[in-house]
N, C-alpha and C. Protein backbone atom coordinates (compact mmCIF):
# COMPACT_ATOMS: atom_id res chain seq x y z
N UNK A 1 -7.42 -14.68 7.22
CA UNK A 1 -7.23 -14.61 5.77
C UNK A 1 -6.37 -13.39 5.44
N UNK A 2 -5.17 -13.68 4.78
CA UNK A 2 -4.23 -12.65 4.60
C UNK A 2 -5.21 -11.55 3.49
N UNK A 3 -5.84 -11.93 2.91
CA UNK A 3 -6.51 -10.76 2.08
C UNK A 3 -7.52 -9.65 2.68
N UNK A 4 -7.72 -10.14 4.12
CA UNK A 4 -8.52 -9.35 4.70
C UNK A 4 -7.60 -8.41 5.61
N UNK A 5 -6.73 -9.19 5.96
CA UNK A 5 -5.84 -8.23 6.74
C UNK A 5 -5.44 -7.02 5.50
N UNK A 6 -4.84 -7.62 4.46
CA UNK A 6 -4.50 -6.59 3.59
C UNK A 6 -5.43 -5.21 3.09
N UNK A 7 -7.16 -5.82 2.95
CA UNK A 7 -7.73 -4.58 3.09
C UNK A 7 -7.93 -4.14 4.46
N UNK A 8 -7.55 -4.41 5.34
CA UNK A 8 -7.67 -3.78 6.25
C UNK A 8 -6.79 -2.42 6.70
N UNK A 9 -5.28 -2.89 6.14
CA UNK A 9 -4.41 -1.84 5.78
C UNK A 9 -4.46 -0.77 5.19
N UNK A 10 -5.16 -1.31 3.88
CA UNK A 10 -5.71 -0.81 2.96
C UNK A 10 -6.77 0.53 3.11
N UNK A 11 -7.23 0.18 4.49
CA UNK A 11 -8.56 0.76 4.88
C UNK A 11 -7.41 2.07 5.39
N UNK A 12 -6.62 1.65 6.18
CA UNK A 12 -6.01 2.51 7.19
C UNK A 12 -5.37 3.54 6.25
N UNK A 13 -4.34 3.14 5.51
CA UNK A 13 -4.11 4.41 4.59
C UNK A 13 -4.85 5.10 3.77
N UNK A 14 -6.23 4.73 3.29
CA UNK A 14 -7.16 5.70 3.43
C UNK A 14 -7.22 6.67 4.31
N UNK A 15 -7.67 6.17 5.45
CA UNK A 15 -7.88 6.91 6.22
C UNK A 15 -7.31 7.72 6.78
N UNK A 16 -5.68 7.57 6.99
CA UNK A 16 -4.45 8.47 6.99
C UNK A 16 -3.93 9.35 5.77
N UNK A 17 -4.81 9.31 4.81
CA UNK A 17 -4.95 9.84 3.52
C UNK A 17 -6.27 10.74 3.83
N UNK A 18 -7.06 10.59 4.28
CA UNK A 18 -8.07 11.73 4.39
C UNK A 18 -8.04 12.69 5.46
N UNK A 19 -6.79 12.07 6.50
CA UNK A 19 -6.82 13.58 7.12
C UNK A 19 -5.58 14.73 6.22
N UNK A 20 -5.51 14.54 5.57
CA UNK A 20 -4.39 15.35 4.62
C UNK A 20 -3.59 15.95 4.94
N UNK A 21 -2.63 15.10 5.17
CA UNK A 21 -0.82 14.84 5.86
C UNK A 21 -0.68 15.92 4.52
N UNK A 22 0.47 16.80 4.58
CA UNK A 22 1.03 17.69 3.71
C UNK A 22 1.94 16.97 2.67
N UNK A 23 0.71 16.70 1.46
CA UNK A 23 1.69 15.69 0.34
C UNK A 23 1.19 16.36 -0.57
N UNK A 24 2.47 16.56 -1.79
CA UNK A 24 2.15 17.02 -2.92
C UNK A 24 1.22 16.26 -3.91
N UNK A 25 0.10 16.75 -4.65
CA UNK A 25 -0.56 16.21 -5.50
C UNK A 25 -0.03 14.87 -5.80
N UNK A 26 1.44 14.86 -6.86
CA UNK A 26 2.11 13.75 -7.55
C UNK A 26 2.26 12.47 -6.16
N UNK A 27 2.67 13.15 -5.13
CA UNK A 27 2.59 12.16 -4.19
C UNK A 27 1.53 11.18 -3.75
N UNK A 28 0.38 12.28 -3.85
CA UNK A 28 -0.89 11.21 -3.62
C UNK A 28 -1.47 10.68 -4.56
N UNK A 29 -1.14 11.13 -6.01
CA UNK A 29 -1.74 10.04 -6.88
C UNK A 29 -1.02 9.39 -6.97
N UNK A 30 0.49 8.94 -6.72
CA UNK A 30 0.97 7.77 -6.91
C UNK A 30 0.37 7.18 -5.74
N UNK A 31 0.36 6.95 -4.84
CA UNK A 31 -0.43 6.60 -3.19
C UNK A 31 -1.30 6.37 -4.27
N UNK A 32 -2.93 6.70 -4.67
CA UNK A 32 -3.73 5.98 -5.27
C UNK A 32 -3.68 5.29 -6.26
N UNK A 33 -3.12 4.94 -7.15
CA UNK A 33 -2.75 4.28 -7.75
C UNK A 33 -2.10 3.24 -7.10
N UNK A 34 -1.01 3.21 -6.38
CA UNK A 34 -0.77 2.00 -5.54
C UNK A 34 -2.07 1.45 -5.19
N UNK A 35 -2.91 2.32 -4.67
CA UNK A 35 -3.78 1.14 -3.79
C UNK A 35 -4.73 1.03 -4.67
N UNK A 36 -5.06 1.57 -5.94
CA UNK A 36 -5.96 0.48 -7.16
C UNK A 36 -5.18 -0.45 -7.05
N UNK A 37 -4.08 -0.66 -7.73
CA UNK A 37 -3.57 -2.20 -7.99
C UNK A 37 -3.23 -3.06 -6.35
N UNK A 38 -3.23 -2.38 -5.18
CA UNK A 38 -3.62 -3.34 -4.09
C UNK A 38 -4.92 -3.79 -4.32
N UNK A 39 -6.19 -2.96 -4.73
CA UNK A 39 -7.46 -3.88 -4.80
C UNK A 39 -7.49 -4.06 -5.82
N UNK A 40 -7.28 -4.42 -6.88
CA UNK A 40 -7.67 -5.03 -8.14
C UNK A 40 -6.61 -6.54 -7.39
N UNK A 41 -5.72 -6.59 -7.07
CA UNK A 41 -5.29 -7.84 -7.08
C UNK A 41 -6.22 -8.26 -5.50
N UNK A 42 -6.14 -7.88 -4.63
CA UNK A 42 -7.32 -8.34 -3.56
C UNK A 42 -8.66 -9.21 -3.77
N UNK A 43 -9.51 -8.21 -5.39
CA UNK A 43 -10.12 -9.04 -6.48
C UNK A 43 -10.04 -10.25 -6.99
N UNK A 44 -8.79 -10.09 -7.36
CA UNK A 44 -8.39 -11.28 -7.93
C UNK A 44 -8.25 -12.69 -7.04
N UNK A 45 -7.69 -12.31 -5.65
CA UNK A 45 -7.88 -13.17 -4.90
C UNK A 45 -6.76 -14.83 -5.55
N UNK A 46 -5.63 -13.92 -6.18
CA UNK A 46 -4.72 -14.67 -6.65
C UNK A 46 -3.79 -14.45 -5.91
N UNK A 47 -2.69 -15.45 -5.60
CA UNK A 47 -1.33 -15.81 -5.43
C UNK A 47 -0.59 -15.43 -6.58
N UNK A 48 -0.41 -14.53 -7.13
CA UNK A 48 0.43 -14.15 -8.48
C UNK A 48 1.72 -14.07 -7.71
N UNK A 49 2.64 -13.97 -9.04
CA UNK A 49 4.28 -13.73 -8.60
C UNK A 49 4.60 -12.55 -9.22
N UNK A 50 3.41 -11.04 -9.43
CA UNK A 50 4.01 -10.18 -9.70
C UNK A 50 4.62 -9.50 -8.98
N UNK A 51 5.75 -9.69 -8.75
CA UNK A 51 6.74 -8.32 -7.76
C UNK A 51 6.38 -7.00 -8.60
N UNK A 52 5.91 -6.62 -8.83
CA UNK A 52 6.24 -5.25 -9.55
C UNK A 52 4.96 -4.27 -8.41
N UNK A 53 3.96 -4.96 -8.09
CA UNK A 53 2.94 -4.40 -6.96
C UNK A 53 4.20 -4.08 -6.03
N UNK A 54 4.82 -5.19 -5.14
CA UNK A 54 5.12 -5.01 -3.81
C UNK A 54 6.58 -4.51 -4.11
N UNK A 55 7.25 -3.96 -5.35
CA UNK A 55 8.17 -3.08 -5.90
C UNK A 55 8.04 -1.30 -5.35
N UNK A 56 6.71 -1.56 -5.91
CA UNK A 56 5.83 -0.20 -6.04
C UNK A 56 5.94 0.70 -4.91
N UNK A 57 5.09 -0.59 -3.82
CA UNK A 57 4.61 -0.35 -2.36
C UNK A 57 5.92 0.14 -1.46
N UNK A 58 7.14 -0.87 -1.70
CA UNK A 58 8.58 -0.86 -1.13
C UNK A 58 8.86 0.71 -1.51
N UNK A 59 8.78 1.16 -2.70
CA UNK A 59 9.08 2.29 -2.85
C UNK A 59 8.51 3.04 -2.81
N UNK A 60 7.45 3.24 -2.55
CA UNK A 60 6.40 4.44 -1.91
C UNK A 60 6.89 4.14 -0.30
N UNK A 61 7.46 3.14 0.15
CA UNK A 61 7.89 3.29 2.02
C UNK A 61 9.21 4.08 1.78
N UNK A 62 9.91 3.95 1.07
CA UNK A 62 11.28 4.70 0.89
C UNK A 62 10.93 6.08 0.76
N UNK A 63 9.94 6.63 -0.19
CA UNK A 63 9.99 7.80 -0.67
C UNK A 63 8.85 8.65 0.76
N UNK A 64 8.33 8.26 1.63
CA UNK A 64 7.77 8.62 2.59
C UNK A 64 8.15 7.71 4.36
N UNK A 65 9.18 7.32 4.48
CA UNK A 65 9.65 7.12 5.57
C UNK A 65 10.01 8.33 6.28
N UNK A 66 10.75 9.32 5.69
CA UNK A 66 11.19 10.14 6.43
C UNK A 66 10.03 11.63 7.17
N UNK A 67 9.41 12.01 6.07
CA UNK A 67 8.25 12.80 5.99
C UNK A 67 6.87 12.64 6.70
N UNK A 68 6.65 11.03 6.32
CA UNK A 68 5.46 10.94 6.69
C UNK A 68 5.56 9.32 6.93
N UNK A 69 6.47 9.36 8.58
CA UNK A 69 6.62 7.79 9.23
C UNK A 69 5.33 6.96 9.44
N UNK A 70 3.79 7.51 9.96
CA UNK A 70 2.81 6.75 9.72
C UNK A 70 2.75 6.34 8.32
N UNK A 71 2.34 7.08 7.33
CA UNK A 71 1.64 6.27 5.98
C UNK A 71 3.04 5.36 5.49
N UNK A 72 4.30 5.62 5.93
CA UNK A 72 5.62 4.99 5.94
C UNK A 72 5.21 3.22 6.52
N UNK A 73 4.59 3.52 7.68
CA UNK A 73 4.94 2.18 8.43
C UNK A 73 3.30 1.04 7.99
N UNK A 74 2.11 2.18 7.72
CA UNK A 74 1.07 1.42 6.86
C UNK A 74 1.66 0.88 5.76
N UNK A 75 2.37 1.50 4.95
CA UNK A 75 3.02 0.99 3.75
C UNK A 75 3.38 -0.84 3.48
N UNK A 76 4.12 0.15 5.09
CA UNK A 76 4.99 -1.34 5.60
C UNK A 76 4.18 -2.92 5.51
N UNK A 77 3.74 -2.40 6.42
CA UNK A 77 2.68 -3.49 6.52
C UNK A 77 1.96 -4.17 5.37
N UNK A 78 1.80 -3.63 4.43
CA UNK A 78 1.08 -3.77 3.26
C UNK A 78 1.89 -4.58 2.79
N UNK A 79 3.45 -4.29 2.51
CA UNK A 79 4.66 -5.10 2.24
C UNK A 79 4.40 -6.50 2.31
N UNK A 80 4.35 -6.40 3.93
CA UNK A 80 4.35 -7.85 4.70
C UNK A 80 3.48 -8.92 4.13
N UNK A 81 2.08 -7.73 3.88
CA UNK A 81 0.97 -8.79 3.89
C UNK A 81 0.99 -9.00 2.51
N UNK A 82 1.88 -8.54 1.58
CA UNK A 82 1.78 -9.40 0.29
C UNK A 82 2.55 -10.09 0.30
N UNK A 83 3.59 -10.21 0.94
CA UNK A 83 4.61 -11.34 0.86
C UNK A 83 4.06 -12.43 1.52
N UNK A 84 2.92 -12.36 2.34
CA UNK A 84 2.85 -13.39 2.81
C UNK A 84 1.43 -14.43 1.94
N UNK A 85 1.16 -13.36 1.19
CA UNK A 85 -0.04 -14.13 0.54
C UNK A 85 0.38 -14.61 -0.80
N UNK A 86 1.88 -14.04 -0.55
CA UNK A 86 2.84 -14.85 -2.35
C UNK A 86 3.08 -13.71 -2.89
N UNK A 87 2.87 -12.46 -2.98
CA UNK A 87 2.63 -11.86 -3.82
C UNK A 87 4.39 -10.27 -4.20
C-alpha cells in the first residue's frame, strides 16, 4: 500500500530530524509543516490532484540537496511515493 510506504518515509525524516542535522529554525519548520500536510493527506487516504503538496516536497529536495543529501534523498522518496499514489 503506497500510503504505508509513504509513512514510512515519513517516519524516517523524523527521525533524521531528531538527530539535529545543523538547520536553521525557518528550515525546520518548513520541514514540519511539509510533513503535516504529508499526514493530513495520508488521513485522507485520497487520490487528490493537488500538486501543490508534492510542489512543496520537490522544493524542500532543492533547497537541501546540497547541505543535507540524506533528508535530500528522504525527501526524494516522498516525491516518488506521491506520484505514485496520484498525488
Amino acid at each position: 500500500m503506497p500510503a504505508r510506504e509513504l509513512q514510512e518515509q515519513l517516519n524516517a525524516l523524523r527521525e533524521q530530524l531528531e538527530q539535529n542535522p545543523p538547520l536553521s529554525e525557518a528550515e525546520r519548520d518548513d520541514l514540519h509543516k511539509l510533513m503535516e500536510q504529508i499526514e493530513a493527506e495520508i488521513k485522507l487516504e485520497t487520490a487528490t490532484q493537488d500538486t501543490s503538496l508534492a510542489d512543496g516536497v520537490n522544493l524542500a529536495v532543492e533547497r537541501f540537496e546540497v547541505e543535507h543529501p540524506a533528508l535530500a534523498a528522504t525527501l526524494r522518496n516522498i516525491v516518488q511515493t506521491l506520484g505514485n499514489i496520484g498525488i
